[in-house]
N, C-alpha and C. Protein backbone atom coordinates (compact mmCIF):
# COMPACT_ATOMS: atom_id res chain seq x y z
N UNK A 1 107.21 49.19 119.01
CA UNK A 1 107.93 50.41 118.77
C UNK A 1 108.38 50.99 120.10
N UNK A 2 109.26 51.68 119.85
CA UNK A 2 110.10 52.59 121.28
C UNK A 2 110.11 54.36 120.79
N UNK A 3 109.90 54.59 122.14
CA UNK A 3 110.82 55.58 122.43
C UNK A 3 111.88 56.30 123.09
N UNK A 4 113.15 56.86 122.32
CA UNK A 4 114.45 56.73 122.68
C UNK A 4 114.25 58.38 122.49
N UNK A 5 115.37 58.99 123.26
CA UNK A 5 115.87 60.21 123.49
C UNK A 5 117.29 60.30 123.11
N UNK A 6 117.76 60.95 122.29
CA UNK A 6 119.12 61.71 122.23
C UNK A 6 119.79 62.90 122.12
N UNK A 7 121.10 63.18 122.16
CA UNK A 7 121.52 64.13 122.08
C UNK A 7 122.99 63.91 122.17
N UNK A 8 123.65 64.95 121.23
CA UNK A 8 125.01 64.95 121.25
C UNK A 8 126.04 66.40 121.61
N UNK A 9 127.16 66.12 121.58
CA UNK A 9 127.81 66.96 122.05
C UNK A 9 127.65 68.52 121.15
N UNK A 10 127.39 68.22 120.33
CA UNK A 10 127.09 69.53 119.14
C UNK A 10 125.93 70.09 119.53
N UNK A 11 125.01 69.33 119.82
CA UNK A 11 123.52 69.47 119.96
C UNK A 11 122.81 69.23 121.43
N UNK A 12 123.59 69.39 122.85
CA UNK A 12 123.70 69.42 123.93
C UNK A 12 121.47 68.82 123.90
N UNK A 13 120.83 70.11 123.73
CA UNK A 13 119.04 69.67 123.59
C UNK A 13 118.63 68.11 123.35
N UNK A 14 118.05 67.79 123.63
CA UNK A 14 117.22 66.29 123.70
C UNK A 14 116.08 66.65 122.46
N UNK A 15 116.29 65.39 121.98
CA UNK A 15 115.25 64.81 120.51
C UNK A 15 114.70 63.77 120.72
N UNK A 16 113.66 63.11 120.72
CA UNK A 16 113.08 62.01 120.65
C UNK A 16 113.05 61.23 119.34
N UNK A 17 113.04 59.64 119.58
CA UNK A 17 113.30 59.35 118.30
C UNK A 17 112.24 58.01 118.12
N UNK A 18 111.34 57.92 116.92
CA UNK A 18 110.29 56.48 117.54
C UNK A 18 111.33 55.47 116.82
N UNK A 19 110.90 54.64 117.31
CA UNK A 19 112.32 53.24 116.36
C UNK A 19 111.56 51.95 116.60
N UNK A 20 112.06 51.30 115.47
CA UNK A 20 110.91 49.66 115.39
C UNK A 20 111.35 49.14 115.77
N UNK A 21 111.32 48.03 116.18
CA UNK A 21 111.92 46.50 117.08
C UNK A 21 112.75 46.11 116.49
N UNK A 22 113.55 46.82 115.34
CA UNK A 22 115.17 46.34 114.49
C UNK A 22 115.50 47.60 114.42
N UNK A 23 115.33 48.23 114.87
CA UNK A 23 116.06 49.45 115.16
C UNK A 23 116.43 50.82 113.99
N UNK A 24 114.62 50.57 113.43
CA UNK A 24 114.91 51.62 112.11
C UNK A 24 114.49 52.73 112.52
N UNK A 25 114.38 53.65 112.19
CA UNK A 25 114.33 55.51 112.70
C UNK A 25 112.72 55.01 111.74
N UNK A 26 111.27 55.25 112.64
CA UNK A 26 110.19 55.68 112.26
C UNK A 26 109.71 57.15 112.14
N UNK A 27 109.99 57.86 113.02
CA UNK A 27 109.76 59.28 113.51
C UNK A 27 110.53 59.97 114.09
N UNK A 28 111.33 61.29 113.91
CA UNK A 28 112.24 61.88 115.06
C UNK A 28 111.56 63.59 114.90
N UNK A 29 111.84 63.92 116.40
CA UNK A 29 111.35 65.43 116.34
C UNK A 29 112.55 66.22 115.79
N UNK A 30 111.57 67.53 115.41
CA UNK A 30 112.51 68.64 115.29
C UNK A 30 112.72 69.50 116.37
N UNK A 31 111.97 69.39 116.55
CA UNK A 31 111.68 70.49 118.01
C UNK A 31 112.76 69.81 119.40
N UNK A 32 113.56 70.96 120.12
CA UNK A 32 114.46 70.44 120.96
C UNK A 32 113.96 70.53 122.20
N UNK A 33 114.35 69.21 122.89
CA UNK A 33 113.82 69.22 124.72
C UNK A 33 115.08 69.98 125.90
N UNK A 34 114.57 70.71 126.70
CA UNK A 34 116.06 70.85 127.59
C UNK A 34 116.43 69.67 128.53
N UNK A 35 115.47 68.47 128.36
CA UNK A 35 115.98 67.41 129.42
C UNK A 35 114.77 66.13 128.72
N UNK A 36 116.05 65.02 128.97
CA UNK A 36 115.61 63.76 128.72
C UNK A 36 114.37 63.23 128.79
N UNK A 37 113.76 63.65 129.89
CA UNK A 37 112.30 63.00 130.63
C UNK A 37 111.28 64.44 129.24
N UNK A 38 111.41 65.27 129.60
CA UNK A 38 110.39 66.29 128.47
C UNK A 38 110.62 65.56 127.13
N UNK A 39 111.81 65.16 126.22
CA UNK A 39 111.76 64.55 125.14
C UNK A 39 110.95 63.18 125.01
N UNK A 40 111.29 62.52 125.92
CA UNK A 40 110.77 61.55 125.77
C UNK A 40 109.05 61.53 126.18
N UNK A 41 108.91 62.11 127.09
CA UNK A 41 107.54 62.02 127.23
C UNK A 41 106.67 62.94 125.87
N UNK A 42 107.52 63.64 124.85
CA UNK A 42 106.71 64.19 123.67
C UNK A 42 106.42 62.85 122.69
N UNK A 43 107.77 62.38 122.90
CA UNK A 43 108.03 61.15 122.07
C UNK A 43 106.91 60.22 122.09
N UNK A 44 106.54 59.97 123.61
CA UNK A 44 105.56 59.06 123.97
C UNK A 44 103.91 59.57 123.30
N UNK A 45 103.74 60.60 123.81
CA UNK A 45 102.61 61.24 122.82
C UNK A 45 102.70 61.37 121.21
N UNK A 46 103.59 61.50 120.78
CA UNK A 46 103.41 61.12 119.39
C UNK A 46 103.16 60.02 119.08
N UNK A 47 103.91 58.81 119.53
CA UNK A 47 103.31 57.56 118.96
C UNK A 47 102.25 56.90 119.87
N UNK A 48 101.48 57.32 120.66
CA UNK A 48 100.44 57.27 121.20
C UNK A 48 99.50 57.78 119.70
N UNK A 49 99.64 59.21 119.50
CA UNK A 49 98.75 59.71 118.16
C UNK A 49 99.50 58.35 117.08
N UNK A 50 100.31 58.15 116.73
CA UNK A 50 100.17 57.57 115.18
C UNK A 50 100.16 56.29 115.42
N UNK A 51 100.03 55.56 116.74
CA UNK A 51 98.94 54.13 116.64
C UNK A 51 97.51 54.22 117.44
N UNK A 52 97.03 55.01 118.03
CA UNK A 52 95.83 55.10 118.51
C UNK A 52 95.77 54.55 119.62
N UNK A 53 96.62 53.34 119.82
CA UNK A 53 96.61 52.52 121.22
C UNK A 53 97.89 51.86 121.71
N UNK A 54 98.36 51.76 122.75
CA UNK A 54 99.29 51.20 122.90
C UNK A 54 98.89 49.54 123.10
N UNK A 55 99.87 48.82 121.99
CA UNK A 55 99.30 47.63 121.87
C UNK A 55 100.05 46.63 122.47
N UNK A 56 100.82 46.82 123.40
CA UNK A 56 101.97 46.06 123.76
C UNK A 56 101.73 45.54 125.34
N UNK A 57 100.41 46.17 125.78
CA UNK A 57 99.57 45.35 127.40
C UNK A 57 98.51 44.32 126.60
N UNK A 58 97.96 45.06 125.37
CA UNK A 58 96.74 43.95 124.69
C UNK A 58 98.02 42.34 124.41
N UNK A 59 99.17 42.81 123.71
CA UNK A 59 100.02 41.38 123.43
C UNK A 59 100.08 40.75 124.86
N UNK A 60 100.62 41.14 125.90
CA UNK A 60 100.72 40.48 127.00
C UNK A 60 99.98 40.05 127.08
N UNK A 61 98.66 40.66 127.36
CA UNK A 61 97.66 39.62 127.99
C UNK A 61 96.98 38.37 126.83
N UNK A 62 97.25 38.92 126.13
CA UNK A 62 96.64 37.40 125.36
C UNK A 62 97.80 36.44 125.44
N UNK A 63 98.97 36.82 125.63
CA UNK A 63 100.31 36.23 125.34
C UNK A 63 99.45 35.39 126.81
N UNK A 64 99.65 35.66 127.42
CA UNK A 64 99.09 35.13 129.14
C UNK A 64 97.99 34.28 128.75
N UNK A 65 97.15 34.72 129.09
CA UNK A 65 95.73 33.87 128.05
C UNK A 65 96.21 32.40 127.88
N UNK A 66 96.89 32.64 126.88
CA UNK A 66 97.57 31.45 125.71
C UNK A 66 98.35 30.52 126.82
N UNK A 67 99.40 30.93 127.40
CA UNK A 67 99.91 30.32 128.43
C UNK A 67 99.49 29.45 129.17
N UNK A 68 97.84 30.00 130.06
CA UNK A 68 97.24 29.70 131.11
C UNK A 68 96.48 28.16 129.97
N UNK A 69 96.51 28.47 129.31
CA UNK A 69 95.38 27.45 128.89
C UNK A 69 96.40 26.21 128.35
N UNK A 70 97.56 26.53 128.14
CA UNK A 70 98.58 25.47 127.63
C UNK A 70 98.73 24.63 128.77
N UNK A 71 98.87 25.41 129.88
CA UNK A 71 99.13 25.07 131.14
C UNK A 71 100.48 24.72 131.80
């Protein structure tokens, strides 16, 4: 999963948005950021809370793991 920041010309404020690896809308705030880096870093704390862990250093390293032993 990601987190992406937007905003449009109507809506000048920054929104965070969580999105899956095909690019479906999981979560978006309501609440508006005045700058890119504040949205996104809320963004990041939310889906920190709704997976408990970021699991995407645990894939690497086993991804690695797997590698080393293929050789």
């Amino acid at each position: 999963m990601h987190v992406v920041a937007i905003s449009s010309p109507t809506y000048p404020e920054w929104r965070w948005r969580i999105i899956d690896y095909s690019g479906g809308i999981l979560e978006e705030s309501r609440e508006r950021f005045p700058t890119i880096s504040a949205a996104v870093a809320a963004g990041t704390d939310e889906l920190v809370r709704m997976t408990g862990t970021d699991r995407s250093t645990l894939f690497d390293l086993q991804w690695r793991m797997r590698a080393a032993r293929n050789g």
